[in-house]
PDB file of N, CA and C in Angstrom:
ATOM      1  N   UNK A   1     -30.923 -52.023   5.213  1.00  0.00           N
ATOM      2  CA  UNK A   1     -29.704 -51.964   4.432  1.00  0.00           C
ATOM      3  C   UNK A   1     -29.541 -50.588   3.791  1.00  0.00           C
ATOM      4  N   UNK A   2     -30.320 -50.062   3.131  1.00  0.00           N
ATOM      5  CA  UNK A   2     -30.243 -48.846   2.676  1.00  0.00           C
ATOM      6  C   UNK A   2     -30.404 -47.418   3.983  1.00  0.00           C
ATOM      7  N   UNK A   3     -30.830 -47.949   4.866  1.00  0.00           N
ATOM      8  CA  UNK A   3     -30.622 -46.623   5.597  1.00  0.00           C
ATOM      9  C   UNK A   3     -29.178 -47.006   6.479  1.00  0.00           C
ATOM     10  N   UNK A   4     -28.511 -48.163   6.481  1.00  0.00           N
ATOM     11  CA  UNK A   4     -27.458 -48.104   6.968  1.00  0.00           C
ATOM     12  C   UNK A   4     -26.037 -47.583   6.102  1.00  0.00           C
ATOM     13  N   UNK A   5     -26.267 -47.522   4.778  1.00  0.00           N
ATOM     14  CA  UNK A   5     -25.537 -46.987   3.751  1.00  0.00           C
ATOM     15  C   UNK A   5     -26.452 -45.227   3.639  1.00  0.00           C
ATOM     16  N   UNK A   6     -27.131 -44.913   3.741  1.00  0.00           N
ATOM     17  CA  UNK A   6     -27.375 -43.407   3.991  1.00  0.00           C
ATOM     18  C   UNK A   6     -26.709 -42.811   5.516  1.00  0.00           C
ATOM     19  N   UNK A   7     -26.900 -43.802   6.486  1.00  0.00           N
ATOM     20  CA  UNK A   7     -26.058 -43.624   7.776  1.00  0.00           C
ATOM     21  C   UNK A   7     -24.970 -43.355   7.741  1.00  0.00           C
ATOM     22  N   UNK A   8     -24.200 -44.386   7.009  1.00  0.00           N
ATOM     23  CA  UNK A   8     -22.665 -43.577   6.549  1.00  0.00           C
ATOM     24  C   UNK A   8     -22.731 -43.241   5.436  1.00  0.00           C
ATOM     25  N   UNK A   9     -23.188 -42.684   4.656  1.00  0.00           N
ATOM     26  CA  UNK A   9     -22.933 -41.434   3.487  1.00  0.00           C
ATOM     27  C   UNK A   9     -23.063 -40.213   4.500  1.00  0.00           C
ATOM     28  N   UNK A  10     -24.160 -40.225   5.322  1.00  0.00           N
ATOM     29  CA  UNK A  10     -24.449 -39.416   5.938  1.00  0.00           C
ATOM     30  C   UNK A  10     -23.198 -38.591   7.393  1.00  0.00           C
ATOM     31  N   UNK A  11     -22.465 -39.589   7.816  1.00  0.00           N
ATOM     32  CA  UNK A  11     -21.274 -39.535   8.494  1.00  0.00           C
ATOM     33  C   UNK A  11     -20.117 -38.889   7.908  1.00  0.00           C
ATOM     34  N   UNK A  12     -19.868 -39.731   6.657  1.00  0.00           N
ATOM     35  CA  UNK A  12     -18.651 -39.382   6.018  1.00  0.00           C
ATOM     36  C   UNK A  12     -18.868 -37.814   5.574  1.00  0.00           C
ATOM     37  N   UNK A  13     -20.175 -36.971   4.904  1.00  0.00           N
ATOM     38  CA  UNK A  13     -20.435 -35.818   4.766  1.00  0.00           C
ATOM     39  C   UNK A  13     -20.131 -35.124   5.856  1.00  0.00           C
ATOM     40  N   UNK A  14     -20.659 -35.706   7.123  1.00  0.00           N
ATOM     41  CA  UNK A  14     -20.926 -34.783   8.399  1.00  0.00           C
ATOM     42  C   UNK A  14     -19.221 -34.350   8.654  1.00  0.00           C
ATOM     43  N   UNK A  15     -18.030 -35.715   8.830  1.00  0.00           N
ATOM     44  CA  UNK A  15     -16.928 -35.320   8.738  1.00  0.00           C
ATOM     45  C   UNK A  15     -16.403 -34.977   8.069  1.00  0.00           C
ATOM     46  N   UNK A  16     -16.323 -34.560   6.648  1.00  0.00           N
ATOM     47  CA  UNK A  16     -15.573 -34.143   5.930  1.00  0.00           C
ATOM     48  C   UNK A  16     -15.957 -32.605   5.721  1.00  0.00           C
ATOM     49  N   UNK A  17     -16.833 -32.443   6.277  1.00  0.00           N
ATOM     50  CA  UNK A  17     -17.322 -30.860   6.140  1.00  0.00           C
ATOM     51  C   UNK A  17     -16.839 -30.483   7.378  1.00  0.00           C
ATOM     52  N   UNK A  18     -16.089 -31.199   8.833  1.00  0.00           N
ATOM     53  CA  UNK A  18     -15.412 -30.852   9.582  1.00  0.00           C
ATOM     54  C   UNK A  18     -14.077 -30.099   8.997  1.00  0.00           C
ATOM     55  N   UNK A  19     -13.282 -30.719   8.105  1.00  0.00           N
ATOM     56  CA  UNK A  19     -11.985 -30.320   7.262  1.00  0.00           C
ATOM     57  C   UNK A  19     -12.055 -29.040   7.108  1.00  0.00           C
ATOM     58  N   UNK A  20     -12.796 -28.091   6.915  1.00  0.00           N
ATOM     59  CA  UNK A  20     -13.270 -26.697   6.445  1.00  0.00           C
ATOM     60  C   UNK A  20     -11.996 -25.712   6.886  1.00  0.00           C
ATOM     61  N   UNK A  21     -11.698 -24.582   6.444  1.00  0.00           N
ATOM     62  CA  UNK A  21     -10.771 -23.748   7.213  1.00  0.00           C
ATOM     63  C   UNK A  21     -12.024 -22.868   7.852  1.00  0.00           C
ATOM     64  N   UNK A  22     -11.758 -22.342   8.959  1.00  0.00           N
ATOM     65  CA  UNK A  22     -12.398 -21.061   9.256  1.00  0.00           C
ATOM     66  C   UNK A  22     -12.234 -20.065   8.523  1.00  0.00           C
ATOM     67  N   UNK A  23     -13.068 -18.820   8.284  1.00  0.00           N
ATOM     68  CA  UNK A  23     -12.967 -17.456   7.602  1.00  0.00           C
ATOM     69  C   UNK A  23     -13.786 -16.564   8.082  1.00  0.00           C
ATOM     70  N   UNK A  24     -12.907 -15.309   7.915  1.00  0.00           N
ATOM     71  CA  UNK A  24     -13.532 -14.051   8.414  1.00  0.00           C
ATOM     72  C   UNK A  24     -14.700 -13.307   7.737  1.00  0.00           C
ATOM     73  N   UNK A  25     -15.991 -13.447   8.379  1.00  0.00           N
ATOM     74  CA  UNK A  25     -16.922 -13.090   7.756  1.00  0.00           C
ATOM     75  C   UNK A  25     -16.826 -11.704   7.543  1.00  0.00           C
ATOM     76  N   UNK A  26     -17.083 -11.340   6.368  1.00  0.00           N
ATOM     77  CA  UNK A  26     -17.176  -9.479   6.156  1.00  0.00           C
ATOM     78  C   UNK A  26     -18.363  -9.267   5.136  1.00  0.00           C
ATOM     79  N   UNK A  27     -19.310  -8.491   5.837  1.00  0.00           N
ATOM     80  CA  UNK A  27     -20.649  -8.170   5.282  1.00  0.00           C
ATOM     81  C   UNK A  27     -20.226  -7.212   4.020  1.00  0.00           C
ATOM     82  N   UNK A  28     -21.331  -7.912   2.739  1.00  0.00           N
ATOM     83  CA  UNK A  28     -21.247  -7.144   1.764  1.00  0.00           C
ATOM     84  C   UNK A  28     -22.158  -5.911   1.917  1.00  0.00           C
ATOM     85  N   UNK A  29     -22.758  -5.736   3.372  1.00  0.00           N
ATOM     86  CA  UNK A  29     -23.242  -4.366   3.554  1.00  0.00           C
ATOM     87  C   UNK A  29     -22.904  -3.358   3.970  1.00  0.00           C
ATOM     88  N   UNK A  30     -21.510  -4.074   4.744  1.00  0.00           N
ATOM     89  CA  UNK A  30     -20.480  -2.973   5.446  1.00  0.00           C
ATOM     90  C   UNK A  30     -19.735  -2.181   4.350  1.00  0.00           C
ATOM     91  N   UNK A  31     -19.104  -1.391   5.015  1.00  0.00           N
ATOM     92  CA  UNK A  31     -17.542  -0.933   4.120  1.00  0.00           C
ATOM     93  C   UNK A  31     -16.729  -1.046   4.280  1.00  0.00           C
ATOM     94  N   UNK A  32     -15.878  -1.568   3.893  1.00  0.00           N
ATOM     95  CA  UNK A  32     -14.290  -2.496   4.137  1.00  0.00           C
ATOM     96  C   UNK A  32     -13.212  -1.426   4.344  1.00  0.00           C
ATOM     97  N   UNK A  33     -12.462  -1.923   5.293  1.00  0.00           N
ATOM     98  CA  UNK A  33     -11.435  -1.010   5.033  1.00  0.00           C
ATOM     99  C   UNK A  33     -10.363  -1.171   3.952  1.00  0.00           C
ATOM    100  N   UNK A  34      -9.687   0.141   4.364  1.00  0.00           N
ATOM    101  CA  UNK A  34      -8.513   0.283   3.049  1.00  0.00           C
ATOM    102  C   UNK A  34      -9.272   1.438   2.435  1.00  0.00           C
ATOM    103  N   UNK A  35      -7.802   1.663   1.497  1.00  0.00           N
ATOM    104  CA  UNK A  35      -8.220   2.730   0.155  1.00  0.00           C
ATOM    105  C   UNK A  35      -9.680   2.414  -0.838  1.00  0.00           C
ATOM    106  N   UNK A  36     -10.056   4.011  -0.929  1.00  0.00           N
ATOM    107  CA  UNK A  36     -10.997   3.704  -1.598  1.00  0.00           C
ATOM    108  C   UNK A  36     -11.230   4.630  -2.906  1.00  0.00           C
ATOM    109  N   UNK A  37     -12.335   5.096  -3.296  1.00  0.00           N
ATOM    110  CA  UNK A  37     -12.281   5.978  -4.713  1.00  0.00           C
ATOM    111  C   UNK A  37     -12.026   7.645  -4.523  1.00  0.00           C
ATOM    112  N   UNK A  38     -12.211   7.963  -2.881  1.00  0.00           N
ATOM    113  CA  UNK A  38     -12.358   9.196  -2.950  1.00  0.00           C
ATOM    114  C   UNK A  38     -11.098   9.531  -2.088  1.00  0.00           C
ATOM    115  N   UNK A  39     -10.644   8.328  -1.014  1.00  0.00           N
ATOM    116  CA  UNK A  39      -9.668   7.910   0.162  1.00  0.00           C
ATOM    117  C   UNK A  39      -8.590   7.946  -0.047  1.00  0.00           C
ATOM    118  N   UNK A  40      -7.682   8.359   0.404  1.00  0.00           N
ATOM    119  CA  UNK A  40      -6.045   8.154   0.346  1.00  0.00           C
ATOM    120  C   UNK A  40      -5.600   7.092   0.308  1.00  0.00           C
ATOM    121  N   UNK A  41      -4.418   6.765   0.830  1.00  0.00           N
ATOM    122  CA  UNK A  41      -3.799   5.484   0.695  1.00  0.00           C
ATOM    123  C   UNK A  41      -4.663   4.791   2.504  1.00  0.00           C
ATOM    124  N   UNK A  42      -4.658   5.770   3.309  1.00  0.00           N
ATOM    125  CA  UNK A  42      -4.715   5.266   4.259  1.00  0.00           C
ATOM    126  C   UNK A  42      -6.140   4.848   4.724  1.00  0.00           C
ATOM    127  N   UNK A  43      -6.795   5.216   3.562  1.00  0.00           N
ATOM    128  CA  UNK A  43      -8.655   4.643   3.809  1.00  0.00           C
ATOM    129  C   UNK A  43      -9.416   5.822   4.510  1.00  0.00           C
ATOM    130  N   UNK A  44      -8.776   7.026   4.604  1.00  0.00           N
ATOM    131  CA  UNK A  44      -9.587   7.940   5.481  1.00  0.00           C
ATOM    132  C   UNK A  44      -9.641   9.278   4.489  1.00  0.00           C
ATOM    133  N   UNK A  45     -11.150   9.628   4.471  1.00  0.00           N
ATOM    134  CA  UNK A  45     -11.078  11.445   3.357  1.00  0.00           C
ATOM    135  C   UNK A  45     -10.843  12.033   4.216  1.00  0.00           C
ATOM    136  N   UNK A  46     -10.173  13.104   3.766  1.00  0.00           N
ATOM    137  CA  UNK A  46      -9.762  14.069   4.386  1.00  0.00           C
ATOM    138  C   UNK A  46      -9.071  15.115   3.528  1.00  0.00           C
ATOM    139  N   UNK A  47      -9.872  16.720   3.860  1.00  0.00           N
ATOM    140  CA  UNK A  47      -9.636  17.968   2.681  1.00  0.00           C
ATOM    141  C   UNK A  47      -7.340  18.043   3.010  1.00  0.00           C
ATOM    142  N   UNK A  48      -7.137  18.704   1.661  1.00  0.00           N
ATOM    143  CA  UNK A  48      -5.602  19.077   2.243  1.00  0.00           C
ATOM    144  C   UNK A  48      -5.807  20.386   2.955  1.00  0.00           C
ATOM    145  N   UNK A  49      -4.692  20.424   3.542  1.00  0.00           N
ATOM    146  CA  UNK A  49      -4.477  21.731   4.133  1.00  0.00           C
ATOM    147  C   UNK A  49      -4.523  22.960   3.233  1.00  0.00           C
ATOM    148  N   UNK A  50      -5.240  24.197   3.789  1.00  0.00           N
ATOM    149  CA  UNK A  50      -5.063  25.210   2.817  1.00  0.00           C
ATOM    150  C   UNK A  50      -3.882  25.743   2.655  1.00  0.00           C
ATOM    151  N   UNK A  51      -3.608  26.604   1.829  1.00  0.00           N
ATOM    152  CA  UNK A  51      -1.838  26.984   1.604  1.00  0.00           C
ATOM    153  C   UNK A  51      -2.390  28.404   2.350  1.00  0.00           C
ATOM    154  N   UNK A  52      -1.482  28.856   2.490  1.00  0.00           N
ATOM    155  CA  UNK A  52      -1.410  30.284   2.926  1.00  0.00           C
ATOM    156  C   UNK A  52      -1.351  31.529   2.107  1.00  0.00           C
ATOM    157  N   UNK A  53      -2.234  32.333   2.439  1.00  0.00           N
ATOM    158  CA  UNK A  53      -2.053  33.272   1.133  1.00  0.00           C
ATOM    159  C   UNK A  53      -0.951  34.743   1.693  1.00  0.00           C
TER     160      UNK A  53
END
């Protein structure tokens, strides 16, 4: 009796953790794109052009 009530506790968990959305894994070791502290708007450093003397 009790392992047939852990059987379905055990079911109803297994499906309801089916419900899940998928998501895009992104390592907190990588570097994300986009702007950053040193980066432009467009996520890339880069010196300006020199002016001309």
């Amino acid at each position: 009796m009790v392992f047939k009530r852990l059987g379905w506790a055990f079911a109803v968990l297994l499906l309801a953790g089916c419900g899940a959305q998928p998501f895009d894994y992104q390592s907190d070791r990588e570097i994300p794109a986009g702007p950053g502290l040193v980066s432009g708007q467009d996520g890339v450093f880069g010196q300006p052009p020199r002016r001309a003397e």
